[in-house]
C-alpha atoms as a PDB file:
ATOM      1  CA  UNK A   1      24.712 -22.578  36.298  1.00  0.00           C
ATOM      2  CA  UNK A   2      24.715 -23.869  32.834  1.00  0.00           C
ATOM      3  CA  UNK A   3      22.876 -22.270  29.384  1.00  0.00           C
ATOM      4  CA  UNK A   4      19.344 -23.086  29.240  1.00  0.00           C
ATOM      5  CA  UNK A   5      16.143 -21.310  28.869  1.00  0.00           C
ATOM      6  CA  UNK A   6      16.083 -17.958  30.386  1.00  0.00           C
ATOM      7  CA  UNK A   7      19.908 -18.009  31.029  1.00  0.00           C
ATOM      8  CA  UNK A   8      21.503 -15.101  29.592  1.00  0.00           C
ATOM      9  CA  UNK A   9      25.183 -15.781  27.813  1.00  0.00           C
ATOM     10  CA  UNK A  10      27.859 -13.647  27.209  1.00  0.00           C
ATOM     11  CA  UNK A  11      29.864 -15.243  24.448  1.00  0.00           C
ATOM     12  CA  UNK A  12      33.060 -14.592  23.322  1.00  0.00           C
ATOM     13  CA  UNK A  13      33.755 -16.216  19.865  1.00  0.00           C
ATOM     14  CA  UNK A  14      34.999 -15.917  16.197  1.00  0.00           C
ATOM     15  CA  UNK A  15      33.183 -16.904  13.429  1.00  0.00           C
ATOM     16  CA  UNK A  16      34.983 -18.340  10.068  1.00  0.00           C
ATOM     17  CA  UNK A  17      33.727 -19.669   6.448  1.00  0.00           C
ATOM     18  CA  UNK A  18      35.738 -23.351   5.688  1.00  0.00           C
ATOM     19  CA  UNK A  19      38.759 -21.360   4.179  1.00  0.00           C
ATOM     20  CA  UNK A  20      39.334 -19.963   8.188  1.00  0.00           C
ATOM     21  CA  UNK A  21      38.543 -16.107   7.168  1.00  0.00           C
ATOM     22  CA  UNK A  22      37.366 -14.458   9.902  1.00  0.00           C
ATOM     23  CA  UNK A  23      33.836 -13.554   9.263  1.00  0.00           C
ATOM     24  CA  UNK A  24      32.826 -11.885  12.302  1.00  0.00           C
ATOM     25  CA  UNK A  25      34.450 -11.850  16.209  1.00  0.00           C
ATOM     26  CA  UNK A  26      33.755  -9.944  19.102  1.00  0.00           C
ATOM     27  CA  UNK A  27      37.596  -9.014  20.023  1.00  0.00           C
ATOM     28  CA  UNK A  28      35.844  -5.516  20.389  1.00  0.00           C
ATOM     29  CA  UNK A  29      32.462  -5.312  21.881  1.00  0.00           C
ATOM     30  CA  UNK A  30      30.256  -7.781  24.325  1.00  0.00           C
ATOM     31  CA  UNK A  31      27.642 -10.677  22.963  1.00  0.00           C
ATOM     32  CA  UNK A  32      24.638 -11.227  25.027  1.00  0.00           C
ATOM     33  CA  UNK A  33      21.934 -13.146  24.296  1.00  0.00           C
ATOM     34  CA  UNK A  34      18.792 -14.324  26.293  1.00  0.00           C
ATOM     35  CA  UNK A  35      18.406 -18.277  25.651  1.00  0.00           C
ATOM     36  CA  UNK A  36      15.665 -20.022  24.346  1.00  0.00           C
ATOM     37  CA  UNK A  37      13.657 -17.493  22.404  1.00  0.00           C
ATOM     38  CA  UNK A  38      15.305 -17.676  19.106  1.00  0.00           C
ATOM     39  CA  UNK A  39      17.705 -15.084  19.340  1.00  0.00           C
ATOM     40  CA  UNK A  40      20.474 -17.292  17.486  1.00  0.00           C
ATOM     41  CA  UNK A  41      20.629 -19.523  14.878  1.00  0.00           C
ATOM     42  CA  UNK A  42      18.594 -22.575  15.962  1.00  0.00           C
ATOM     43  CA  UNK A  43      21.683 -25.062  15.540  1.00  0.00           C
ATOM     44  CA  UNK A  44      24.419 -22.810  17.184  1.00  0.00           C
ATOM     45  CA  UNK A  45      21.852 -22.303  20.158  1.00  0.00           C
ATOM     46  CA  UNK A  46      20.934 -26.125  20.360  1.00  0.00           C
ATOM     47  CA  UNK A  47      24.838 -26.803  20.645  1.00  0.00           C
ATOM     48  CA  UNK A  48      25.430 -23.977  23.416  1.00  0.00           C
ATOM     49  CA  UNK A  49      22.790 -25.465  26.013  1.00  0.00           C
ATOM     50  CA  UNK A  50      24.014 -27.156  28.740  1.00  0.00           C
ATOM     51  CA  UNK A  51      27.705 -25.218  28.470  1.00  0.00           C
ATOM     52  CA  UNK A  52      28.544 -23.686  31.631  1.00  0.00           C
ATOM     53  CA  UNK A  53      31.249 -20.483  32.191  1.00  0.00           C
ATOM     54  CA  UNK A  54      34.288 -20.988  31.002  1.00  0.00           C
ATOM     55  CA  UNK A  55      33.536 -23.604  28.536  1.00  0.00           C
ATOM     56  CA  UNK A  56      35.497 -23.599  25.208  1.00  0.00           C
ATOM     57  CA  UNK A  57      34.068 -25.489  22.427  1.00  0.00           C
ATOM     58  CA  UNK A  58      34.187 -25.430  18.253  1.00  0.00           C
ATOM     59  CA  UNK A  59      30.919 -25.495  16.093  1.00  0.00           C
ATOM     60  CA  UNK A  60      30.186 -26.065  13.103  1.00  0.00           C
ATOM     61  CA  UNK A  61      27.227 -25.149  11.005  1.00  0.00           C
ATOM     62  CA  UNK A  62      26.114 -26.857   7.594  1.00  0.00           C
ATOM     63  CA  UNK A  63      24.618 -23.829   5.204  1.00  0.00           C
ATOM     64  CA  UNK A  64      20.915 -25.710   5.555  1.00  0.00           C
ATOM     65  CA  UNK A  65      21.033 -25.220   9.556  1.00  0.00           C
ATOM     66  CA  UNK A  66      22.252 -21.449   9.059  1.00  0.00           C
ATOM     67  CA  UNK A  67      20.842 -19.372   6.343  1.00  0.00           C
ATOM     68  CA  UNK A  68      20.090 -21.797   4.056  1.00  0.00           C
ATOM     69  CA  UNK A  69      21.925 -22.852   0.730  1.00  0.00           C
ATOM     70  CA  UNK A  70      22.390 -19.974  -1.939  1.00  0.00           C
ATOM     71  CA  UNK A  71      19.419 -19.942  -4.180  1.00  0.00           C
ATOM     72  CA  UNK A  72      19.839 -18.449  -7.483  1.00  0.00           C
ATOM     73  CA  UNK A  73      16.481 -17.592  -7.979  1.00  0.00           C
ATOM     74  CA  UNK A  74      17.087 -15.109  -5.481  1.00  0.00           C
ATOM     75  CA  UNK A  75      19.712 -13.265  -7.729  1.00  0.00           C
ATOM     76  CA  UNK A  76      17.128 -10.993  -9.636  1.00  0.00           C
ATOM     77  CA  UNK A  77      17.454  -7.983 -12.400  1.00  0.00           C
ATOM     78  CA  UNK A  78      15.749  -4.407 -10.788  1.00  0.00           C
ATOM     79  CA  UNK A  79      15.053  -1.892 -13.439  1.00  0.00           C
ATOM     80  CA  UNK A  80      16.889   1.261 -11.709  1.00  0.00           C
ATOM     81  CA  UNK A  81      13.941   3.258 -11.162  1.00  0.00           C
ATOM     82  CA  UNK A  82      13.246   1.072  -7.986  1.00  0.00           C
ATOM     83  CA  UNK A  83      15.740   2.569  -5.913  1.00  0.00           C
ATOM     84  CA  UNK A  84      15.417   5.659  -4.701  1.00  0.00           C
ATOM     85  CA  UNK A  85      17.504   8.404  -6.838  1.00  0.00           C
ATOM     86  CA  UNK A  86      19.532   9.601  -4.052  1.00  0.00           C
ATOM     87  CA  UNK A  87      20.631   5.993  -3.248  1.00  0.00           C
ATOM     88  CA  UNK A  88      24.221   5.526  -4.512  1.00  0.00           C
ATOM     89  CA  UNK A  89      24.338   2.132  -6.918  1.00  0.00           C
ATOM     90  CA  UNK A  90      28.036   0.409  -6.759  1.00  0.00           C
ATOM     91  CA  UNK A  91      28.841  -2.925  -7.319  1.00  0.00           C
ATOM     92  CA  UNK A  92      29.598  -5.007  -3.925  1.00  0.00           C
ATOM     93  CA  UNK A  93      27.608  -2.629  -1.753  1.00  0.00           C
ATOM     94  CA  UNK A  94      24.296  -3.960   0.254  1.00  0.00           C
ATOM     95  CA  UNK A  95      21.365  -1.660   0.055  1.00  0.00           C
ATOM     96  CA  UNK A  96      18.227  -1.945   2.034  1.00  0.00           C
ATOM     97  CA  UNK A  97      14.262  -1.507   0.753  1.00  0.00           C
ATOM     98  CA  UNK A  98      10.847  -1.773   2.450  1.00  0.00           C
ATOM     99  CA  UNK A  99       9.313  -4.799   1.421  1.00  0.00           C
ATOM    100  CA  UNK A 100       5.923  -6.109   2.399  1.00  0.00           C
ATOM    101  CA  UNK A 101       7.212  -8.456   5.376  1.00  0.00           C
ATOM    102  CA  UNK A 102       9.873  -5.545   6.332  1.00  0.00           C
ATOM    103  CA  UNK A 103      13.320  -4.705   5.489  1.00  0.00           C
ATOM    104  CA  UNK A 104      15.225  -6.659   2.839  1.00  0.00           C
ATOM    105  CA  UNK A 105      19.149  -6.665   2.420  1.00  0.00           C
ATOM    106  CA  UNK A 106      20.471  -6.699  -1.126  1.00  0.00           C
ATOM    107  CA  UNK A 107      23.423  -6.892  -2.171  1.00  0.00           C
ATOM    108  CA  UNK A 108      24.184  -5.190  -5.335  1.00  0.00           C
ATOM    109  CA  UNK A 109      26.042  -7.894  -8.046  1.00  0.00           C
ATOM    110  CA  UNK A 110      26.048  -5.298 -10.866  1.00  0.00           C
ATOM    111  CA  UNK A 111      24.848  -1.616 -12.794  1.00  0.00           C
ATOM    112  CA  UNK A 112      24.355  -2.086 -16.476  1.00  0.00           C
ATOM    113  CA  UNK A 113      22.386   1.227 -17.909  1.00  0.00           C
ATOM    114  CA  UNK A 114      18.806   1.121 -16.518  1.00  0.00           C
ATOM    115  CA  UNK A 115      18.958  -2.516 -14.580  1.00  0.00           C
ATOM    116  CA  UNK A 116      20.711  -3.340 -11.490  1.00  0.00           C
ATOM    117  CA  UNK A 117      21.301  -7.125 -10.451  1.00  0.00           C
ATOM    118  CA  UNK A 118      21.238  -7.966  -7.011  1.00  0.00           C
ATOM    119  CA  UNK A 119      21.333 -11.142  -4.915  1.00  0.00           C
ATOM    120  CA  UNK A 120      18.259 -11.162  -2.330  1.00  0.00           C
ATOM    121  CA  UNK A 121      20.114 -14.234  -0.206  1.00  0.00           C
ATOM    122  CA  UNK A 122      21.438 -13.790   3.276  1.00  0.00           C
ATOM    123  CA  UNK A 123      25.270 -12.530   2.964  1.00  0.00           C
ATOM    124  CA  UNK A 124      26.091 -15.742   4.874  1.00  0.00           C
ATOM    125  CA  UNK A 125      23.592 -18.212   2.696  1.00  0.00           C
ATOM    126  CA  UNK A 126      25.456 -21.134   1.386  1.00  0.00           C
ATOM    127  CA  UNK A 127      28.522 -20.899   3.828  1.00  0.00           C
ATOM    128  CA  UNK A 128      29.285 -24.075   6.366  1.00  0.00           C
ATOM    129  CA  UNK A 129      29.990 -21.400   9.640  1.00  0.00           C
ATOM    130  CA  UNK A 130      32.837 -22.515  12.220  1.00  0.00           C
ATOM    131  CA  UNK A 131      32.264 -20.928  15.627  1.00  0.00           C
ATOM    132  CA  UNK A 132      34.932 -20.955  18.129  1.00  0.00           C
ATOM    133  CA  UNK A 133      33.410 -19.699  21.322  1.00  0.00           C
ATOM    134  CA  UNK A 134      33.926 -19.255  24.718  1.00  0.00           C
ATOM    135  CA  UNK A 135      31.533 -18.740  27.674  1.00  0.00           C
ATOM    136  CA  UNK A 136      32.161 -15.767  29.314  1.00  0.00           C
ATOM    137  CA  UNK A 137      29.496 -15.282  31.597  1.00  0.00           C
ATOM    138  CA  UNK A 138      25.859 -16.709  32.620  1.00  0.00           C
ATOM    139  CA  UNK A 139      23.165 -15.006  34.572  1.00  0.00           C
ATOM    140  CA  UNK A 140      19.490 -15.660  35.043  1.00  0.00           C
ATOM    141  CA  UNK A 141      17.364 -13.343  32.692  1.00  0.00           C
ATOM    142  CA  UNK A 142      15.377 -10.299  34.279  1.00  0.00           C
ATOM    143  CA  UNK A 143      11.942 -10.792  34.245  1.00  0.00           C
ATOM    144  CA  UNK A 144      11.610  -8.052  31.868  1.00  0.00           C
ATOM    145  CA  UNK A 145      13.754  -9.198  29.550  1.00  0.00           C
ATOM    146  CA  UNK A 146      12.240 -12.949  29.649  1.00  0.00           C
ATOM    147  CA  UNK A 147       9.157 -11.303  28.985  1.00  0.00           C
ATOM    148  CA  UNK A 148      10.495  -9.352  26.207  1.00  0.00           C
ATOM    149  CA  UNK A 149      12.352 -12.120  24.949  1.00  0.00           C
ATOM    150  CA  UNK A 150      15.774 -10.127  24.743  1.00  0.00           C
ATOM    151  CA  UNK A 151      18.263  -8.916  26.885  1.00  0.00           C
ATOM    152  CA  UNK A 152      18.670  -5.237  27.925  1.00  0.00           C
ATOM    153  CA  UNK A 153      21.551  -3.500  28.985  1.00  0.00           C
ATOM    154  CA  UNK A 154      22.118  -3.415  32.780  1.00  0.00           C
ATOM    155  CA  UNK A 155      19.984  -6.453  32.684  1.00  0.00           C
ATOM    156  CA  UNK A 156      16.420  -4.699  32.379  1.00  0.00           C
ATOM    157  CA  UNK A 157      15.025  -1.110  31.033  1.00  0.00           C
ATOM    158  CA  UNK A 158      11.655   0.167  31.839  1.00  0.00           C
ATOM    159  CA  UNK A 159       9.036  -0.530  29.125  1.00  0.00           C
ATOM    160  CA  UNK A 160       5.076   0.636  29.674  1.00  0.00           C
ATOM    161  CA  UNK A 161       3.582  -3.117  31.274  1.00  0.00           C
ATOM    162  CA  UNK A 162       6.872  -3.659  33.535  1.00  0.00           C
ATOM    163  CA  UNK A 163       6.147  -5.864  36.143  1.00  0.00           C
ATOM    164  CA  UNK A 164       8.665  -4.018  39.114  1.00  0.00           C
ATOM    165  CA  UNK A 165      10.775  -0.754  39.224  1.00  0.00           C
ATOM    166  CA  UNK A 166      12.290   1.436  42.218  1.00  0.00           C
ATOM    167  CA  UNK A 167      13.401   4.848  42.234  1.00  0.00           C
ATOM    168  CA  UNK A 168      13.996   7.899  44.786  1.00  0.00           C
ATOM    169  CA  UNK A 169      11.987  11.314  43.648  1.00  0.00           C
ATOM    170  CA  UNK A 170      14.486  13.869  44.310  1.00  0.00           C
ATOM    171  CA  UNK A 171      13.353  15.276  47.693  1.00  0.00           C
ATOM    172  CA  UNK A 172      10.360  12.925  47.871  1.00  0.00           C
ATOM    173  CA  UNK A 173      10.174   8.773  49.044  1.00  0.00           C
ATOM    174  CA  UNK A 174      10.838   6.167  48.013  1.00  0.00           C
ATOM    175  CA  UNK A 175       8.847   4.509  44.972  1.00  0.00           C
ATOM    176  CA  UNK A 176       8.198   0.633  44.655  1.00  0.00           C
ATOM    177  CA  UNK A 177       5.954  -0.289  42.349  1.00  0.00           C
ATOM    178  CA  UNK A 178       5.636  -4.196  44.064  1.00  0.00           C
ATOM    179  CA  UNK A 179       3.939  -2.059  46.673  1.00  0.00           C
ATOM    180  CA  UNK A 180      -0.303  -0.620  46.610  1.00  0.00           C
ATOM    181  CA  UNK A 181      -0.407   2.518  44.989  1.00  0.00           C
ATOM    182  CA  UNK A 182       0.493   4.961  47.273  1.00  0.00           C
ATOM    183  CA  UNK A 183       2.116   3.151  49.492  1.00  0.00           C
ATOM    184  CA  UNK A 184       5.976   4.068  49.642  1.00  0.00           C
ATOM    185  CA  UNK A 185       9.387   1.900  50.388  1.00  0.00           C
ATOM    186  CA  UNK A 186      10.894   1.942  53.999  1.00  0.00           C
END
């Protein structure tokens, strides 16, 4: 089996900036991800298909095929009675606001009196991103989670529209839902 559309990965990798800090690793927890439906950066994802388990490789990421080049017009002056009061306002910290297309990170740059400056790019924007990764493991996708486009843990959860599920009422048959309604399992 190799990565490809509807192939679910488990990656292992570290991620560094071109001074080799360690951005961002998964020493500590598992990375799945459902190919082919945009769950990674485009590049990184185009570079991963065809990789099969086991496979080691490097990667590297300009800033334009990642999250795009740092753009100062982004870094903007917020008079301080935008944020909400209870909302603590510190230098270096990200904060997060409704805005009409959803949530948007900011990261605050400085407090002077009544304005706050903050930078509105992606945390990563501007950075060339070296990936060392390693395969771990590849399955096919559950239906479900091809038709919701991510993966689930234990490979599929129930969701209203679910094309399948089994189960055992406690004292009662069997239920398959492949089968006519009413109709039990075994």
């Amino acid at each position: 089996m190799q990565i490809e559309k509807n192939v679910v990965a488990r990656l292992n990798y570290v991620l560094k900036d071109d001074d080799g800090a360690i951005i961002d690793a998964t020493q500590t927890r598992v990375f799945e991800y459902i190919h082919g439906f945009g769950n990674l950066i485009p590049a990184l994802e185009n570079q991963l298909s065809g990789k099969k388990e086991g496979d080691r490789c490097q990667i590297t990421i300009e800033p334009e095929d990642a999250y795009g080049l740092h753009d100062e017009t982004a870094v903007i002056k917020v008079p301080r009675s935008r944020f909400d009061p209870a909302v603590e306002l510190v230098e270096g910290n990200m904060v997060e606001t409704l805005g009409p297309e959803g949530r948007i990170e900011m990261l605050i740059l400085s407090v002077d009196g009544d304005e706050v400056t903050v930078d509105l790019n992606h945390p990563l924007a501007g950075l060339r991103l070296h990936f060392d990764v390693e395969v771990g493991g590849l399955r096919m996708g559950h239906p479900d989670e091809i038709k919701h486009g991510r993966v689930h843990p234990g490979g599929h959860h129930l969701m209203v529209g679910d094309s399948t599920y089994m189960g055992d009422w406690e004292g009662g048959p069997e239920v398959d839902s492949t089968k006519e309604q009413g109709e039990t399992r075994g």
